[in-house]
N, C-alpha and C. Protein backbone atom coordinates (compact mmCIF):
# COMPACT_ATOMS: atom_id res chain seq x y z
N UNK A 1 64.86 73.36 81.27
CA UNK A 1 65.36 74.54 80.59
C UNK A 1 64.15 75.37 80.13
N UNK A 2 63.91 76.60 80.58
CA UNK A 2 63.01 77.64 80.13
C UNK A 2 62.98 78.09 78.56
N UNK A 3 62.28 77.57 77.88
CA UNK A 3 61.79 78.01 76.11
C UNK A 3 61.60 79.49 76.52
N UNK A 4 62.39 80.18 75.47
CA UNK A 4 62.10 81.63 75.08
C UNK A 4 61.03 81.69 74.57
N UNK A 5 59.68 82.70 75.18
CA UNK A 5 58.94 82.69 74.48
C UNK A 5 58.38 84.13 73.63
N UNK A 6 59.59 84.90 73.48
CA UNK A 6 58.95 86.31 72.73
C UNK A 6 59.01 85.72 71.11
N UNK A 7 58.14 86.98 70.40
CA UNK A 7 57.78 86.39 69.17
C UNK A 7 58.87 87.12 68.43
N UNK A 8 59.61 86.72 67.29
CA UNK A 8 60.66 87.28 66.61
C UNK A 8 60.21 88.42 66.08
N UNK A 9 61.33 89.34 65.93
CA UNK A 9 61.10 90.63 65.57
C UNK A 9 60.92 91.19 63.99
N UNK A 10 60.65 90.09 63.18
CA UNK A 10 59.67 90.06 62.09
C UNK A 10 58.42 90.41 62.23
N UNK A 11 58.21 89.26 62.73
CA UNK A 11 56.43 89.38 62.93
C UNK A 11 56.35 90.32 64.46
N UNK A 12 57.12 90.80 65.50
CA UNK A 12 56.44 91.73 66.14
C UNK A 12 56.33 93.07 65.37
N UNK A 13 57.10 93.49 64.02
CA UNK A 13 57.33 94.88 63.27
C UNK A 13 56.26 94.49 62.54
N UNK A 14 55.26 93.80 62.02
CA UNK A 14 54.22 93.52 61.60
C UNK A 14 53.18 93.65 62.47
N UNK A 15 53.17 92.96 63.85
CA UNK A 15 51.90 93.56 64.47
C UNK A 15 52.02 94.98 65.33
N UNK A 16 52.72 95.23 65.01
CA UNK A 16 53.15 96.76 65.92
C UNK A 16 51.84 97.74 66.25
N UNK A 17 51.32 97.76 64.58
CA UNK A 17 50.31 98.81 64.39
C UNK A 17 49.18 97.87 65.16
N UNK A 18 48.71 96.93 65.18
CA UNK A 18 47.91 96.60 65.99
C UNK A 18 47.79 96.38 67.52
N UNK A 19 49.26 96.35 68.24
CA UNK A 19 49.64 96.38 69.52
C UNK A 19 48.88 97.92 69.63
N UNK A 20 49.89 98.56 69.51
CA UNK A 20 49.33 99.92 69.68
C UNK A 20 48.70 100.89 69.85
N UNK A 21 47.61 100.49 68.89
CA UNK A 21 46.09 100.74 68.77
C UNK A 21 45.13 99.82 69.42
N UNK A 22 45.39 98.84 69.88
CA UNK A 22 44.77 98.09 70.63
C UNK A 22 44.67 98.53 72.51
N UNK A 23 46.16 99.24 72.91
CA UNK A 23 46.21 99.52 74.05
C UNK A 23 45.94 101.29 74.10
N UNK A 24 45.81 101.35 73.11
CA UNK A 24 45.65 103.02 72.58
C UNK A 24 43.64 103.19 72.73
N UNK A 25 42.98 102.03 72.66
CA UNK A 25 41.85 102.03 72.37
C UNK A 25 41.36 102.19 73.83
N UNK A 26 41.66 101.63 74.62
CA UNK A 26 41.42 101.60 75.92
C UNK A 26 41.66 102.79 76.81
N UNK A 27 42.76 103.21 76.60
CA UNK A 27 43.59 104.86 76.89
C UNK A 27 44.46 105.38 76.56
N UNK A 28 44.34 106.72 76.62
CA UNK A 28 45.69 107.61 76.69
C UNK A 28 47.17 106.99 77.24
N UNK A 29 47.67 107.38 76.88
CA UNK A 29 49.16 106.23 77.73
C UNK A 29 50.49 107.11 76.76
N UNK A 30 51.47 107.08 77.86
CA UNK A 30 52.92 107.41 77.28
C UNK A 30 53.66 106.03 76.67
N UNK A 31 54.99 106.52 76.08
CA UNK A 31 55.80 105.36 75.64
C UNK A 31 55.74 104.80 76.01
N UNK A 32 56.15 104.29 77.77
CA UNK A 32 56.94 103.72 78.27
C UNK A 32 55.69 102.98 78.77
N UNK A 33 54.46 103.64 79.16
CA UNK A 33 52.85 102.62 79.52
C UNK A 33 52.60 101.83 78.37
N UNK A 34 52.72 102.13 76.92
CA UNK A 34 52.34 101.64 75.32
C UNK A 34 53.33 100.53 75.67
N UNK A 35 54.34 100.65 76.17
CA UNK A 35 55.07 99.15 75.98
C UNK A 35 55.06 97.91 76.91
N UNK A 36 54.56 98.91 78.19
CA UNK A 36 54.74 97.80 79.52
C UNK A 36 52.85 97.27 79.49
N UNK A 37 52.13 98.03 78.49
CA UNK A 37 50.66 97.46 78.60
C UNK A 37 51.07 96.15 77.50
N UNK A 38 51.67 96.31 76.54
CA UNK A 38 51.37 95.45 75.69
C UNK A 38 52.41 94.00 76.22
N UNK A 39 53.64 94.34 76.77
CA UNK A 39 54.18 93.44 77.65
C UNK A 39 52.90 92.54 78.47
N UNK A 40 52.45 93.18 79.19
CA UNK A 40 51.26 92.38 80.46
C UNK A 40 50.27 92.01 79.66
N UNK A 41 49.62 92.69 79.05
CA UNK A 41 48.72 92.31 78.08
C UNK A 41 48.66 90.55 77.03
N UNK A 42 50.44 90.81 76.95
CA UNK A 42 50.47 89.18 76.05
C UNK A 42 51.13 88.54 76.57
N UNK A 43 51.27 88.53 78.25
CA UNK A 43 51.98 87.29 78.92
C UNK A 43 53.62 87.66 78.73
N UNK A 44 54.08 88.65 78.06
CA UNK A 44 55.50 89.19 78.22
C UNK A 44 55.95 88.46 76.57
N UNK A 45 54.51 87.56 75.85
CA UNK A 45 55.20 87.24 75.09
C UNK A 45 55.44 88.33 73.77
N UNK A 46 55.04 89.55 73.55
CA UNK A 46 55.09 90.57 72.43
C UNK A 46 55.98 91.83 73.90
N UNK A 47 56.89 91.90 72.94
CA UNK A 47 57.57 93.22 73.82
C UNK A 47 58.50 94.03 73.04
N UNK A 48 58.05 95.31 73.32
CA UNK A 48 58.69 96.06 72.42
C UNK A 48 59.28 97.21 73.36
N UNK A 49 60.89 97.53 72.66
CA UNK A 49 61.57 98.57 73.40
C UNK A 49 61.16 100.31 73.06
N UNK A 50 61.08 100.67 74.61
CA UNK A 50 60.37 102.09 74.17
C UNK A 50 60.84 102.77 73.23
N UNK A 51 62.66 102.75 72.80
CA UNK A 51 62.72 103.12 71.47
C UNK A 51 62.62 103.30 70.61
N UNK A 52 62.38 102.11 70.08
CA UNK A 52 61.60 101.31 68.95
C UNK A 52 59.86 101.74 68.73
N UNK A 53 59.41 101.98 70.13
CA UNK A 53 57.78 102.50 69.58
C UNK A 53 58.11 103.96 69.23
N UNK A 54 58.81 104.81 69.49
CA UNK A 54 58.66 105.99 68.81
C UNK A 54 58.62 106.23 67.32
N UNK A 55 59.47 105.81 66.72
CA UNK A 55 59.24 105.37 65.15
C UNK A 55 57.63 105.22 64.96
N UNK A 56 57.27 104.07 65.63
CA UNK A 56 56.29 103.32 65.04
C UNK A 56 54.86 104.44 65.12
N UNK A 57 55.07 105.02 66.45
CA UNK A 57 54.07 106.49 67.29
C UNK A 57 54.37 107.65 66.43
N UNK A 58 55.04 108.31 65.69
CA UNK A 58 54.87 108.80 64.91
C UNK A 58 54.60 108.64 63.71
N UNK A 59 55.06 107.31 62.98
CA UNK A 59 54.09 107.43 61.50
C UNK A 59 53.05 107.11 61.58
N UNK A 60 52.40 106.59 63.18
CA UNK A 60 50.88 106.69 63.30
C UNK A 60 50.10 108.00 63.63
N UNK A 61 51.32 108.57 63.96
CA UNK A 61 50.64 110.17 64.19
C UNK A 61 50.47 110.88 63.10
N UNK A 62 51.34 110.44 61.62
CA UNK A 62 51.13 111.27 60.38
C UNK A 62 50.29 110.60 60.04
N UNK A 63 50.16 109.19 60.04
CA UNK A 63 48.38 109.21 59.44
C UNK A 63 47.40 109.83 60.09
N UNK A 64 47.76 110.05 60.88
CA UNK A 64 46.55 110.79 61.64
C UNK A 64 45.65 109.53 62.53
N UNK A 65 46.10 108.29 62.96
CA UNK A 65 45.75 107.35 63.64
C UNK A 65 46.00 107.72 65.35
N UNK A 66 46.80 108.24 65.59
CA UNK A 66 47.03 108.59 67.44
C UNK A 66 47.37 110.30 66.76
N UNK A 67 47.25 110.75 68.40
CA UNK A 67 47.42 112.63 68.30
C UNK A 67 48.27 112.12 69.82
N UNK A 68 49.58 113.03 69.55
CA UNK A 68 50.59 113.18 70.38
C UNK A 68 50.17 114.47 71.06
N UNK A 69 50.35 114.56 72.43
CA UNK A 69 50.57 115.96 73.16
C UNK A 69 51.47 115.63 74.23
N UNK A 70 51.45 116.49 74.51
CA UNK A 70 52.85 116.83 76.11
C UNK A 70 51.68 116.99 77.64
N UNK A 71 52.29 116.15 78.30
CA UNK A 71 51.65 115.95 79.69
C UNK A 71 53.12 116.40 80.98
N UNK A 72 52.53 117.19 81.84
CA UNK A 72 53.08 117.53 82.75
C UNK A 72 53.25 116.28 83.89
N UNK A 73 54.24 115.68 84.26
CA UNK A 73 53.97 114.74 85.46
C UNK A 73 54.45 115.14 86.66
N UNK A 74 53.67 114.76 87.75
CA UNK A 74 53.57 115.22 89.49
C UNK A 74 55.19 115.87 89.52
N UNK A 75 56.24 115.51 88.75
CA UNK A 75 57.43 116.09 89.23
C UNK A 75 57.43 117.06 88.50
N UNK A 76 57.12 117.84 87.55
CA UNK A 76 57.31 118.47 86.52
C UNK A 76 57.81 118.27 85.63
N UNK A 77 57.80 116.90 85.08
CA UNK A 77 58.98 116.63 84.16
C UNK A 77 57.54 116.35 82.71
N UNK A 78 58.21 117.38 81.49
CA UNK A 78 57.16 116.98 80.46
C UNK A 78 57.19 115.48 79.83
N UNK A 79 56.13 114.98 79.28
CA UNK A 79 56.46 113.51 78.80
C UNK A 79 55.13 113.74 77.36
N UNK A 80 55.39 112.61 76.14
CA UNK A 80 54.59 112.61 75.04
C UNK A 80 53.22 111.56 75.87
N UNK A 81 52.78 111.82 75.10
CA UNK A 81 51.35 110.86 75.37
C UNK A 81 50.60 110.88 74.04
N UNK A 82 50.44 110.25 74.17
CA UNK A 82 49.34 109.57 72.55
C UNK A 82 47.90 108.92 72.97
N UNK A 83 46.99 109.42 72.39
CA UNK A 83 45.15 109.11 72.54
C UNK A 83 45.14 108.63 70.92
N UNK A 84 44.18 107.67 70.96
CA UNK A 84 44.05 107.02 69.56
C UNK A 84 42.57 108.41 69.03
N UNK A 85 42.54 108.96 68.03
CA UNK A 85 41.85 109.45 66.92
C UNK A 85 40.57 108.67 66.42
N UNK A 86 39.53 109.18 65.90
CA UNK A 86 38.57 108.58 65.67
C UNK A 86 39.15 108.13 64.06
N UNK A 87 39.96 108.10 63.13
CA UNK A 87 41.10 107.55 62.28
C UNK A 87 41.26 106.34 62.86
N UNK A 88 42.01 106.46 63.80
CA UNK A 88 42.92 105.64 64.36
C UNK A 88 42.14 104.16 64.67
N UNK A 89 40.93 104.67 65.45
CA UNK A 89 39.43 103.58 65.94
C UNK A 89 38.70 102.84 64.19
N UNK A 90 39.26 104.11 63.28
CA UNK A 90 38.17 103.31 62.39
C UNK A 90 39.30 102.12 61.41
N UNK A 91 40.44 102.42 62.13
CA UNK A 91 41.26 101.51 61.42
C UNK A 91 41.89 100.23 62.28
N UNK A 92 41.55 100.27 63.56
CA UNK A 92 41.71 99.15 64.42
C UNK A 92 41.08 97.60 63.74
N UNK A 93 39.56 97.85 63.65
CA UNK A 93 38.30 97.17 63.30
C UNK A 93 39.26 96.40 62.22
N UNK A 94 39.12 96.83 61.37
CA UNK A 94 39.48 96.14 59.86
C UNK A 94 41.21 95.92 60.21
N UNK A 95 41.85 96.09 60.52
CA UNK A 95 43.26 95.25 60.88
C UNK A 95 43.27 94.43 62.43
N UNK A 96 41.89 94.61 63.12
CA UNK A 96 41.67 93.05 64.10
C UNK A 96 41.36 92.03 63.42
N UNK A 97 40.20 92.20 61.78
CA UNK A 97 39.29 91.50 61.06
C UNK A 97 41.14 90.97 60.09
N UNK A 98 42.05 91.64 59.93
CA UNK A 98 42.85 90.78 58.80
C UNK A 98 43.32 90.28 60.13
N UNK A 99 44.28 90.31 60.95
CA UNK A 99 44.82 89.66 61.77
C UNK A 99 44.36 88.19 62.13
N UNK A 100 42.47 88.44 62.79
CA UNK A 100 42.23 87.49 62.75
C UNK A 100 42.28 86.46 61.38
N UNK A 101 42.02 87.04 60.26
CA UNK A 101 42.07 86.05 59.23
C UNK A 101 42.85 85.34 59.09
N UNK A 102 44.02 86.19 58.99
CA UNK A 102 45.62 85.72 59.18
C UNK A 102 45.81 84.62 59.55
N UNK A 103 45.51 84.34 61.33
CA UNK A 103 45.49 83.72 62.30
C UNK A 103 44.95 82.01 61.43
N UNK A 104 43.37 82.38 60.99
CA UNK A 104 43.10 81.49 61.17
C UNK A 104 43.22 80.35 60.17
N UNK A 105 43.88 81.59 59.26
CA UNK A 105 44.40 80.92 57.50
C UNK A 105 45.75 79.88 58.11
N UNK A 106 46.82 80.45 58.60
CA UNK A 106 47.60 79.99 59.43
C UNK A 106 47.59 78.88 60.43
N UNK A 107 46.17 78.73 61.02
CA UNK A 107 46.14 77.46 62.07
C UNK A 107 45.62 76.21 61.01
N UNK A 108 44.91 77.05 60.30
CA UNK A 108 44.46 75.90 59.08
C UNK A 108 45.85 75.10 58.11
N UNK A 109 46.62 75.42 57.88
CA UNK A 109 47.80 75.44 57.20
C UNK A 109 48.99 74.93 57.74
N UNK A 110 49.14 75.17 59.15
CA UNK A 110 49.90 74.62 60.27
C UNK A 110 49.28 73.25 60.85
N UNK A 111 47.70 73.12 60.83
CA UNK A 111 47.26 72.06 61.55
C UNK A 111 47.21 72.24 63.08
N UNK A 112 47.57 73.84 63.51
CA UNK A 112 47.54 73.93 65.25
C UNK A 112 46.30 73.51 65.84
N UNK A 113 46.33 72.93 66.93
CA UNK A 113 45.16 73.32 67.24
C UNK A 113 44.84 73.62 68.60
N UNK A 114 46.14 74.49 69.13
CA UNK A 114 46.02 75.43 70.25
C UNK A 114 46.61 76.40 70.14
N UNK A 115 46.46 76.93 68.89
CA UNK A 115 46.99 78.37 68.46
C UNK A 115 46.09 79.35 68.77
């Protein structure tokens, strides 16, 4: 029998802002790339519905962490796209640095030791 392995949607609405900005750091990308990078990216185990990142893509756009614009695609059809902000970069750093802490407060506490 195949174990489900996505992570509950507690803790994926907690790492959201770091998904994001993590595949945001690398490139420019629309919704629907922001979700299928972070899909491939963690083995399918973090996945989030393109719905659901719009919320999350705009209150990163009022901090001023990603800048939204409109991209024309080969058919003509307009689409959003989001580039991470030099904001956005200086706030990656220090929420990779808690994450990892997180992590490792957590493996300590759990006793994992292939976490």
């Amino acid at each position: 029998m195949a174990r489900d392995r996505s992570v509950s949607s507690q803790i994926k609405r907690g790492s959201a802002e770091l998904a994001v900005l993590s595949v945001l750091a690398e490139a420019p990308l629309h919704g629907y790339e922001i979700a299928k990078r972070i899909r491939e990216d963690t083995g399918g185990m973090i996945t989030f519905d393109v719905a659901a990142l719009y919320p999350i893509l705009y209150s990163m756009e009022t901090k001023r962490w990603v800048e939204g614009y409109w991209e024309e695609s080969g058919s003509g059809r307009r689409r959003r796209c989001y580039r991470l902000t030099a904001e956005g970069r200086k706030r990656l750093q220090p929420l990779r640095r808690e994450w990892r802490d997180f992590f490792r407060g957590l493996n300590r506490l759990s006793r994992f030791s292939d976490a």
